[in-house]
Protein backbone atom coordinates (compact mmCIF):
# COMPACT_ATOMS: atom_id res chain seq x y z
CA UNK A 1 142.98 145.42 104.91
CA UNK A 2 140.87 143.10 107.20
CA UNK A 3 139.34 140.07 105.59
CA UNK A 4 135.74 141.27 105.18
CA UNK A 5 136.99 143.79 102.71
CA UNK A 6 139.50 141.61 100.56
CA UNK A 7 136.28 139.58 100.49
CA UNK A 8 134.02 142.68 99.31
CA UNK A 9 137.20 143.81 96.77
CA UNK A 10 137.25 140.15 95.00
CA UNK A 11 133.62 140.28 94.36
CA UNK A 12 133.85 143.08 92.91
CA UNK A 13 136.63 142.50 90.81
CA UNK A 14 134.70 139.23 90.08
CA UNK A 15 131.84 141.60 88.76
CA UNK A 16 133.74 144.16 87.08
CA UNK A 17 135.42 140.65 84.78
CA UNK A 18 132.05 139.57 83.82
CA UNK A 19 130.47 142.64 83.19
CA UNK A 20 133.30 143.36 80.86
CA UNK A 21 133.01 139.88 78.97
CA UNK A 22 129.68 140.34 78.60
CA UNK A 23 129.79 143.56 76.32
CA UNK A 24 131.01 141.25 74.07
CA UNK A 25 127.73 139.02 74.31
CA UNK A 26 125.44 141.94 73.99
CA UNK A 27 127.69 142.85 70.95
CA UNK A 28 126.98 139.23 69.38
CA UNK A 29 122.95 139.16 70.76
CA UNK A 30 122.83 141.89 69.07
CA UNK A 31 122.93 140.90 65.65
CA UNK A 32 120.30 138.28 65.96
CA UNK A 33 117.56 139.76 68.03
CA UNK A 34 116.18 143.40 69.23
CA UNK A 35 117.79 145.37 72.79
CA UNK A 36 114.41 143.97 74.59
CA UNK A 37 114.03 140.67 73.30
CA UNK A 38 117.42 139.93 74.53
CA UNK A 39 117.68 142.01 77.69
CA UNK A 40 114.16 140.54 78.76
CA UNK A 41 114.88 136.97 78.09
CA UNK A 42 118.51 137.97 80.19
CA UNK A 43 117.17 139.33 83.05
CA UNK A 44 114.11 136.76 83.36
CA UNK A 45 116.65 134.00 83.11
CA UNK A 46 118.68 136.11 85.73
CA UNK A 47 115.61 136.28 87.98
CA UNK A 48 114.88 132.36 87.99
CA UNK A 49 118.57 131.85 88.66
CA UNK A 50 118.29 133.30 92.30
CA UNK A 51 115.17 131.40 92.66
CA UNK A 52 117.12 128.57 94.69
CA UNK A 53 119.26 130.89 96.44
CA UNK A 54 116.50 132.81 97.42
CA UNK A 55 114.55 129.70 98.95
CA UNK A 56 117.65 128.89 101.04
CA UNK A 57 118.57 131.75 102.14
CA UNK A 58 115.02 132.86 102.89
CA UNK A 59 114.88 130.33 106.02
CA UNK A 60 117.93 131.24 107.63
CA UNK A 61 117.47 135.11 106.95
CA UNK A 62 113.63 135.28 107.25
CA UNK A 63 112.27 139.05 106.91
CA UNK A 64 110.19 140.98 109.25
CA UNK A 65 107.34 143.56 108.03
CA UNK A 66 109.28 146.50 107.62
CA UNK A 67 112.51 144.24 105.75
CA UNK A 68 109.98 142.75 103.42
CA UNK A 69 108.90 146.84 102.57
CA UNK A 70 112.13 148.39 102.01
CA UNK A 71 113.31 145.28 99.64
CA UNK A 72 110.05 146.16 97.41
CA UNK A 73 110.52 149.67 97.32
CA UNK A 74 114.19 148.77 96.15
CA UNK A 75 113.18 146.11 93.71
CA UNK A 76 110.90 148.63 92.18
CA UNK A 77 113.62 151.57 92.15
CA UNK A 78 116.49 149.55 91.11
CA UNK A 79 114.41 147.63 88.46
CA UNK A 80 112.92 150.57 87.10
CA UNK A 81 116.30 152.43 86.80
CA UNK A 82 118.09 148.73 85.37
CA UNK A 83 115.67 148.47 83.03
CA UNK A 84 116.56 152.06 81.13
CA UNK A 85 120.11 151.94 81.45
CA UNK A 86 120.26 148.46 80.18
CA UNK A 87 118.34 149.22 77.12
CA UNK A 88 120.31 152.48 76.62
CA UNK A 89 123.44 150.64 76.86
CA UNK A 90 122.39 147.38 74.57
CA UNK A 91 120.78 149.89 71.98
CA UNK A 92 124.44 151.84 71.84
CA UNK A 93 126.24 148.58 71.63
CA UNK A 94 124.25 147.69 68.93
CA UNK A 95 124.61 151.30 67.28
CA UNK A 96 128.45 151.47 68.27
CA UNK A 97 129.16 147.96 66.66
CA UNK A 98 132.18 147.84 69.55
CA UNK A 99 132.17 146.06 72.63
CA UNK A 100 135.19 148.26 73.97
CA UNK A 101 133.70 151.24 72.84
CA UNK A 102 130.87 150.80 74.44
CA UNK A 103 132.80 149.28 77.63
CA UNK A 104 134.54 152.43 78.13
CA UNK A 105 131.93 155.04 77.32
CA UNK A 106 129.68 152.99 79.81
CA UNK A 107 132.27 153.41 82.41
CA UNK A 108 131.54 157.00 82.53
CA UNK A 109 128.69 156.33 85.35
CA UNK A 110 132.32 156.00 88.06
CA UNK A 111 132.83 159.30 87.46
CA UNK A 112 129.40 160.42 87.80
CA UNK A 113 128.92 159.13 90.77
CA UNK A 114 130.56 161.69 92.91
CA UNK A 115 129.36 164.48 90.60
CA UNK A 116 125.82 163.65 90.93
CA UNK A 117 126.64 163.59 94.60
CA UNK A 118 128.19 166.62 94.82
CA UNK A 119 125.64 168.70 92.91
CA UNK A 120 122.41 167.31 93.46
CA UNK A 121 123.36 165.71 97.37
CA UNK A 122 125.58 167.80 98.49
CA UNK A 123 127.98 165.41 99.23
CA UNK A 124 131.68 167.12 100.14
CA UNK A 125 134.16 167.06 97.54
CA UNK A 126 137.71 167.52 96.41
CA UNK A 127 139.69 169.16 93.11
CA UNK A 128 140.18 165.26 92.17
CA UNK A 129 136.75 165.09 91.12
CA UNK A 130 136.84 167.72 88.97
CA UNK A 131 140.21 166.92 87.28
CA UNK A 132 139.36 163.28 86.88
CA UNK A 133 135.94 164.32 85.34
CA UNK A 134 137.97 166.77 82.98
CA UNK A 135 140.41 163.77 81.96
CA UNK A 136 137.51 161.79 81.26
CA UNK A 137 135.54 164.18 79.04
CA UNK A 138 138.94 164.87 77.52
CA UNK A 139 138.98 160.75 76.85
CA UNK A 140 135.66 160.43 75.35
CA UNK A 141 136.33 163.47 73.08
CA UNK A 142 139.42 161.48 71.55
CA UNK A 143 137.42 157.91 71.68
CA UNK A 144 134.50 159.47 69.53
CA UNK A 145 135.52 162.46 67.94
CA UNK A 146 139.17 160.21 66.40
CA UNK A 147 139.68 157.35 63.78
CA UNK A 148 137.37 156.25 61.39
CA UNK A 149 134.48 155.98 63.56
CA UNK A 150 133.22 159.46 64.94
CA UNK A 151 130.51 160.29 67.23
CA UNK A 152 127.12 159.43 66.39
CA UNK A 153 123.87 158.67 68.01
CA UNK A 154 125.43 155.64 69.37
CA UNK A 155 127.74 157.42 71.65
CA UNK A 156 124.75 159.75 72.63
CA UNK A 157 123.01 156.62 73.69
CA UNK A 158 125.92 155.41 75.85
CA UNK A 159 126.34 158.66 77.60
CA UNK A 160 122.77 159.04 78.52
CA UNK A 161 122.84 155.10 79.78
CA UNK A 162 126.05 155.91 82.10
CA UNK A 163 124.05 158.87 83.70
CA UNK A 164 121.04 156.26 84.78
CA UNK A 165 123.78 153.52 85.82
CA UNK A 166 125.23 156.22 87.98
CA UNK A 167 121.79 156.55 89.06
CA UNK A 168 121.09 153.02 89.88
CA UNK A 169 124.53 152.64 91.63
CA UNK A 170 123.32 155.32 94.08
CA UNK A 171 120.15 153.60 94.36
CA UNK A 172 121.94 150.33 95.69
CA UNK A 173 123.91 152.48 97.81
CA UNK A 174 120.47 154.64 99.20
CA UNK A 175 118.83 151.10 99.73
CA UNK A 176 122.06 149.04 101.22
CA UNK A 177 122.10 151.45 104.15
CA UNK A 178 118.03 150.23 105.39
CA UNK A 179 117.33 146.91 105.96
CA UNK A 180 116.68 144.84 103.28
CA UNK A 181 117.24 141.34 102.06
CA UNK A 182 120.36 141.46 99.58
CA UNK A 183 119.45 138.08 97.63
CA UNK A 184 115.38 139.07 97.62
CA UNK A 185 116.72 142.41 96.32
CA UNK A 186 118.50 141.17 92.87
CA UNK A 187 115.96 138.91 92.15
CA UNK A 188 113.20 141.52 92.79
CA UNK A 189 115.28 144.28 90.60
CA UNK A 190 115.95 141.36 87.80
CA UNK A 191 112.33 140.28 87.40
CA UNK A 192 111.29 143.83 87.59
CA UNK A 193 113.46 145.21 84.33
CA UNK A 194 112.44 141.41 82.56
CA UNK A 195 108.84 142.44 83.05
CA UNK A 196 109.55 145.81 81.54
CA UNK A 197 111.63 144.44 78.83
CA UNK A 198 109.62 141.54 77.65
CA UNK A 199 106.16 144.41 77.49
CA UNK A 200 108.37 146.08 75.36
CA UNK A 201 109.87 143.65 73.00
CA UNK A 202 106.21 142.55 72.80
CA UNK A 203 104.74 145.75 71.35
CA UNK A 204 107.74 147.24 69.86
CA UNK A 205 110.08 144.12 68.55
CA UNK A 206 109.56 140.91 66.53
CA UNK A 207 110.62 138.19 69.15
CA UNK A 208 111.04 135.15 67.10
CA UNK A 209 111.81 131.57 68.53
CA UNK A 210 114.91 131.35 65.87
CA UNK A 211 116.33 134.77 66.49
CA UNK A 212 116.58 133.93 70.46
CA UNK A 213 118.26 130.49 69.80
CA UNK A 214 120.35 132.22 67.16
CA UNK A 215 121.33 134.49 70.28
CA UNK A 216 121.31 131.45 72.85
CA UNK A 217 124.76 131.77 74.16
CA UNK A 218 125.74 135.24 74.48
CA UNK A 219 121.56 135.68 76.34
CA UNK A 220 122.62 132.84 78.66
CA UNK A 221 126.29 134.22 79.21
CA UNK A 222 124.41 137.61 80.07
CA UNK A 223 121.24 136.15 81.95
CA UNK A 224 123.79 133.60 84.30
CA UNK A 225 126.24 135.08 84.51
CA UNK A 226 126.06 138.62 83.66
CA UNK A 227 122.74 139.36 85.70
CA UNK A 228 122.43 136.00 88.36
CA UNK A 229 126.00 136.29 88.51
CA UNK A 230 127.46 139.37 88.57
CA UNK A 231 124.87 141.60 90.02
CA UNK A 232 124.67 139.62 93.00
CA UNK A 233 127.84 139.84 93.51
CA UNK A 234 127.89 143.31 93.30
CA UNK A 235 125.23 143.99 95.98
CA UNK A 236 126.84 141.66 98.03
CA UNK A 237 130.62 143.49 97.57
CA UNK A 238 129.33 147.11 98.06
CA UNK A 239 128.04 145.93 101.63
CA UNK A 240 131.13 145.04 102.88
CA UNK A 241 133.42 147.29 101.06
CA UNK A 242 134.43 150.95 100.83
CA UNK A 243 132.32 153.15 98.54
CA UNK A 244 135.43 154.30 96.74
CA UNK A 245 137.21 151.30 96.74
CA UNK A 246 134.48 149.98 95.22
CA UNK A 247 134.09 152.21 92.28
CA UNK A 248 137.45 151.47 91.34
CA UNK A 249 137.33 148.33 90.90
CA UNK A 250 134.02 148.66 89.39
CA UNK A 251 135.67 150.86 87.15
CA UNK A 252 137.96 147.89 85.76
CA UNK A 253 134.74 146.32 83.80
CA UNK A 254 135.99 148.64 80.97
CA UNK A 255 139.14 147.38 80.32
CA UNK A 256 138.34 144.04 80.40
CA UNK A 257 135.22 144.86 77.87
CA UNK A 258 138.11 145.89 75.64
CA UNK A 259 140.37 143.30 76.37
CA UNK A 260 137.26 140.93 75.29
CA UNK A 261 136.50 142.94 72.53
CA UNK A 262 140.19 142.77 71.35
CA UNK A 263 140.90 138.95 71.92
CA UNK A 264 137.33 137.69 71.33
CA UNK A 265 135.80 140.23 68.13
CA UNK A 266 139.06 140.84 66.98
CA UNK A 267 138.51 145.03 67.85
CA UNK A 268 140.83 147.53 66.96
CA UNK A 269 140.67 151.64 67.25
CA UNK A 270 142.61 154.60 66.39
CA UNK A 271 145.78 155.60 68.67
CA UNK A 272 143.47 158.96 69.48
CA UNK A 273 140.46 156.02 70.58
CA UNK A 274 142.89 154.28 72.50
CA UNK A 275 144.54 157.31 74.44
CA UNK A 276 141.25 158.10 74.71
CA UNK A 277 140.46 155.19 76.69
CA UNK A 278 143.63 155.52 78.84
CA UNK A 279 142.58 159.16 79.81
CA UNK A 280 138.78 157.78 80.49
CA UNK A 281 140.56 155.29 82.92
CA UNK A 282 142.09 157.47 84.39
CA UNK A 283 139.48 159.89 85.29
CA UNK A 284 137.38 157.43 86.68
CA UNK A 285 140.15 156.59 89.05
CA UNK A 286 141.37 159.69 90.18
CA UNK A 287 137.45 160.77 90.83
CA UNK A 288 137.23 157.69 93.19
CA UNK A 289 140.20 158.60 94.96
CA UNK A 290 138.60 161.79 96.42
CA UNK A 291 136.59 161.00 99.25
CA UNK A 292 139.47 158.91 100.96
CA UNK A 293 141.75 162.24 100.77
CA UNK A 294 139.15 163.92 102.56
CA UNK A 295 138.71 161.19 105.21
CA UNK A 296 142.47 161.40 105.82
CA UNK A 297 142.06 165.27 106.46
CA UNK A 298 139.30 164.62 108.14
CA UNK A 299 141.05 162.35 110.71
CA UNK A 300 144.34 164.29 110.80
């Protein structure tokens, strides 16, 4: 493995760590203000956190006509498509009441990836796929059909959230093969989901001064970290690194949403929730493994 992608590979891990961590933040915001109110405040402070990036980086990477274009159209997109599976997934953590839960449900998007691709793109596939989708429908049976806490609308909201993040991955990947500015990108995509958000919690929600304060460190955990942080490094990783590679290790963020659900919440599940998990895990990672079996037929 040359250096460029051990580089790519660490980000990534880097991003799948604090994604994880910050279920457990959106599982604390939660309880003190609504999915917008903290998912706008989030993403705006995301935004402004690029702002001095973006300034540096602007003069020694300036953009030409058709640069500045294609990182507007992807601002929009990827915004637009953050924006819905964000809410989805902070209304199901808030419905769920489980920061794991909702980790590994969420994680579901891995496996769609390649299924989206192979029936709506007509990307080439393998049997892996299929079997690691199986495994992981098989997973999220046992996670929310077992134990005390069964399936509910929660879990329906989760789902539908990993369908649009498998949608916004692809959208980062449709957008990451024109020319665009990476940094101008995740700021663009930030401010456009805070704009959505904070019209939202606006109309719809009560955004109170003490309810975001109450909320102060798990919004700034998510907004720094979570968004400036972590989705930067994520557009930055996927450039250099292997599609497939890089779902796998994207596909780590659930385990360490339980592991941070476990150590920091004090989580537990059912044996069925937790072979459950195991079996999601391992669908996602068998899925990602297919397109580097064909490569190797391909080259043989």
């Amino acid at each position: 493995m040359n250096k460029t992608k051990l580089k790519s590979n660490f980000l990534l891990l880097m991003t799948a760590m604090i994604w994880g961590f910050a279920f457990v933040a959106q599982r604390v915001g939660a309880d003190h203000v609504g999915a917008m109110t903290f998912n706008g405040v989030r993403f705006a402070l995301g935004a402004l956190s690029l702002v001095p990036v973006v300034l540096i980086f602007a003069r020694k990477t300036p953009m030409d006509r058709e640069c500045r274009r294609q990182t507007v159209y992807a601002s929009l997109a990827g915004g637009t498509a953050l924006f819905v599976a964000s809410l989805l997934q902070q209304w199901g953590v808030e419905l769920t009441q489980s920061a794991g839960k909702a980790g590994f449900i969420t994680s579901l998007y891995t496996v769609l990836v390649p299924v989206i691709g192979v029936l709506f793109l007509r990307r080439k596939t393998g049997l892996f796929i299929w079997i690691g989708a199986f495994l992981a429908v098989g997973g999220l049976y046992l996670l929310s059909m077992t134990g005390e806490e069964r399936a509910g609308i929660g879990d329906l909201v989760l789902i539908i959230g990993a369908i649009v993040w498998a949608m916004h991955i692809l959208i980062i990947d449709h957008f990451n093969e024109k020319q665009i500015n990476a940094i101008v990108f995740a700021m663009g995509q930030f401010a456009v989901c805070a704009v959505y958000n904070l019209v939202g919690a606006a109309l719809f929600e009560e955004m109170t001064v003490s309810g975001i304060t109450a909320a102060g460190i798990p919004i700034l955990y998510g907004g720094l970290m979570s968004v400036g942080v972590a989705y930067t490094l994520q557009i930055l990783g996927q450039r250099g690194a292997d599609p497939t590679a890089a779902s796998v290790i994207l596909s780590t963020e659930s385990m360490f949403s339980a592991i941070g659900g476990i150590l920091i919440l004090g989580e537990t599940m059912s044996v069925g929730g937790y072979i459950g998990c195991v079996l999601i895990f391992s669908g996602v990672v068998l899925a990602q493994l297919t397109p580097d079996v064909l490569r190797r037929k391909k080259n043989s």
